[in-house]
Protein backbone atom coordinates (compact mmCIF):
# COMPACT_ATOMS: atom_id res chain seq x y z
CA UNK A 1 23.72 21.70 99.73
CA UNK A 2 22.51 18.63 97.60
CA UNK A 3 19.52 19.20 96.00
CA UNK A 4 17.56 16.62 93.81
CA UNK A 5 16.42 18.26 90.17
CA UNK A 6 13.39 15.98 88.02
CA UNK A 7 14.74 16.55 84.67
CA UNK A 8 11.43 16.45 82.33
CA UNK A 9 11.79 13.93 79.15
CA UNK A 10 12.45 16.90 76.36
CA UNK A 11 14.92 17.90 78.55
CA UNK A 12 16.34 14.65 79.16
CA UNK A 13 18.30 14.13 76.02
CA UNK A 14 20.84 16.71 77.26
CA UNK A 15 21.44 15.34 80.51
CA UNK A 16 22.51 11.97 79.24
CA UNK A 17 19.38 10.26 79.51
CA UNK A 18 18.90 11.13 83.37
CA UNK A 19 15.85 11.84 84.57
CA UNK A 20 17.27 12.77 88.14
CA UNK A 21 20.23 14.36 88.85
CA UNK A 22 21.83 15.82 92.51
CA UNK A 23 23.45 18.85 92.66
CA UNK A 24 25.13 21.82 94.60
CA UNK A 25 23.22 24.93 94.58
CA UNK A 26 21.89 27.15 97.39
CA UNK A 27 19.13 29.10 94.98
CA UNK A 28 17.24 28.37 92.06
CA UNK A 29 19.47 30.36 89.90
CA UNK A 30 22.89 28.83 91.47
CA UNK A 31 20.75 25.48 90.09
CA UNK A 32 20.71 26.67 87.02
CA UNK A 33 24.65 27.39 86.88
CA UNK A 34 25.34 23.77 88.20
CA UNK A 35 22.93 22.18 85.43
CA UNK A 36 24.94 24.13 82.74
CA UNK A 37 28.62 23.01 84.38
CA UNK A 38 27.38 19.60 84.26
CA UNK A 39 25.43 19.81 81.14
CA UNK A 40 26.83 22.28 79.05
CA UNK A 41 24.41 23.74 76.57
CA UNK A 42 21.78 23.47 78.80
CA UNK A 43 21.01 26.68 80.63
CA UNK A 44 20.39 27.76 76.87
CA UNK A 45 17.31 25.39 76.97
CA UNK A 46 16.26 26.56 80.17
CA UNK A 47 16.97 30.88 80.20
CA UNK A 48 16.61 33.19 77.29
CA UNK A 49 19.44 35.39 76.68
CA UNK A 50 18.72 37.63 79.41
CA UNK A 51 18.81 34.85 81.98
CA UNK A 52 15.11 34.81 82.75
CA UNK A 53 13.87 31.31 82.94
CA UNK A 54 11.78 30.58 79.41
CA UNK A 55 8.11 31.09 79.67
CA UNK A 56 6.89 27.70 78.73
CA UNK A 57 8.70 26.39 81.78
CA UNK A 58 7.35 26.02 85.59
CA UNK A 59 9.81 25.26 88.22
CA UNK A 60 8.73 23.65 91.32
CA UNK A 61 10.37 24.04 94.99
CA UNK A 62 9.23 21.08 96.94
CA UNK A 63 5.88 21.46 95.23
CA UNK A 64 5.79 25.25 95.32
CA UNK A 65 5.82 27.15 92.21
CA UNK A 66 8.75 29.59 92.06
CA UNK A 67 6.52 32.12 90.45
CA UNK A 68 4.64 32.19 94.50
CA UNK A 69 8.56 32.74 96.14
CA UNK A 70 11.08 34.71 95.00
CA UNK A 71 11.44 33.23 91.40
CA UNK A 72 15.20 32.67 89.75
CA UNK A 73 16.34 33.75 93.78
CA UNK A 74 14.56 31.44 95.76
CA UNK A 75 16.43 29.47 97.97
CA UNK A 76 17.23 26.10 98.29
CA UNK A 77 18.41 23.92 100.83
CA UNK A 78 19.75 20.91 101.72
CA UNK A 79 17.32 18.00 100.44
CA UNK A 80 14.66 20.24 98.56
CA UNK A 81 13.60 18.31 95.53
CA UNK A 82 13.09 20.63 92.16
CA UNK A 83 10.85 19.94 89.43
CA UNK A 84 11.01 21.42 86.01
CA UNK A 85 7.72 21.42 83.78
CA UNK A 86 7.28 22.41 80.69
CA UNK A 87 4.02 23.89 80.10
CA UNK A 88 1.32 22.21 78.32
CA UNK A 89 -1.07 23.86 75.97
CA UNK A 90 -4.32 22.20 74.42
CA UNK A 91 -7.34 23.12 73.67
């Protein structure tokens, strides 16, 4: 199932530059594998060491925050579009 991933711009620097990318992956977590295949290094960036997806990072589902489904094991299908955000602090 092709999915389309947004690559933020810190992130981008480990994906050659590419804000986009298309990938194979029928959940969130399956995503995750396919980024690091492609992009070695880069599930490191994205999980701590026990896999869990970093705190400062949101991940979007056609819109919907993961955090709403079923997190790392949400599903994906053909043509869903992924966003990954890093979280912004300010005050």
């Amino acid at each position: 199932m092709a999915v389309q991933v947004l690559i933020p711009t810190p992130l981008q620097k480990f994906t050659a530059d590419e804000a986009s990318v298309e990938l194979e992956a029928t959940s969130v977590d399956g995503l995750i594998e396919a980024l690091d295949g492609r992009y070695p290094g880069l599930k490191s960036r994205l999980c701590d060491e026990n896999g869990k997806l970093r705190r400062f990072l949101n991940v979007y589902v056609n819109s919907e925050d993961i955090r709403f489904l079923d997190n790392q094991a949400t599903a994906l299908n053909d043509g869903d579009e992924v966003s990954i955000v890093p979280a912004v602090a300010g005050g």
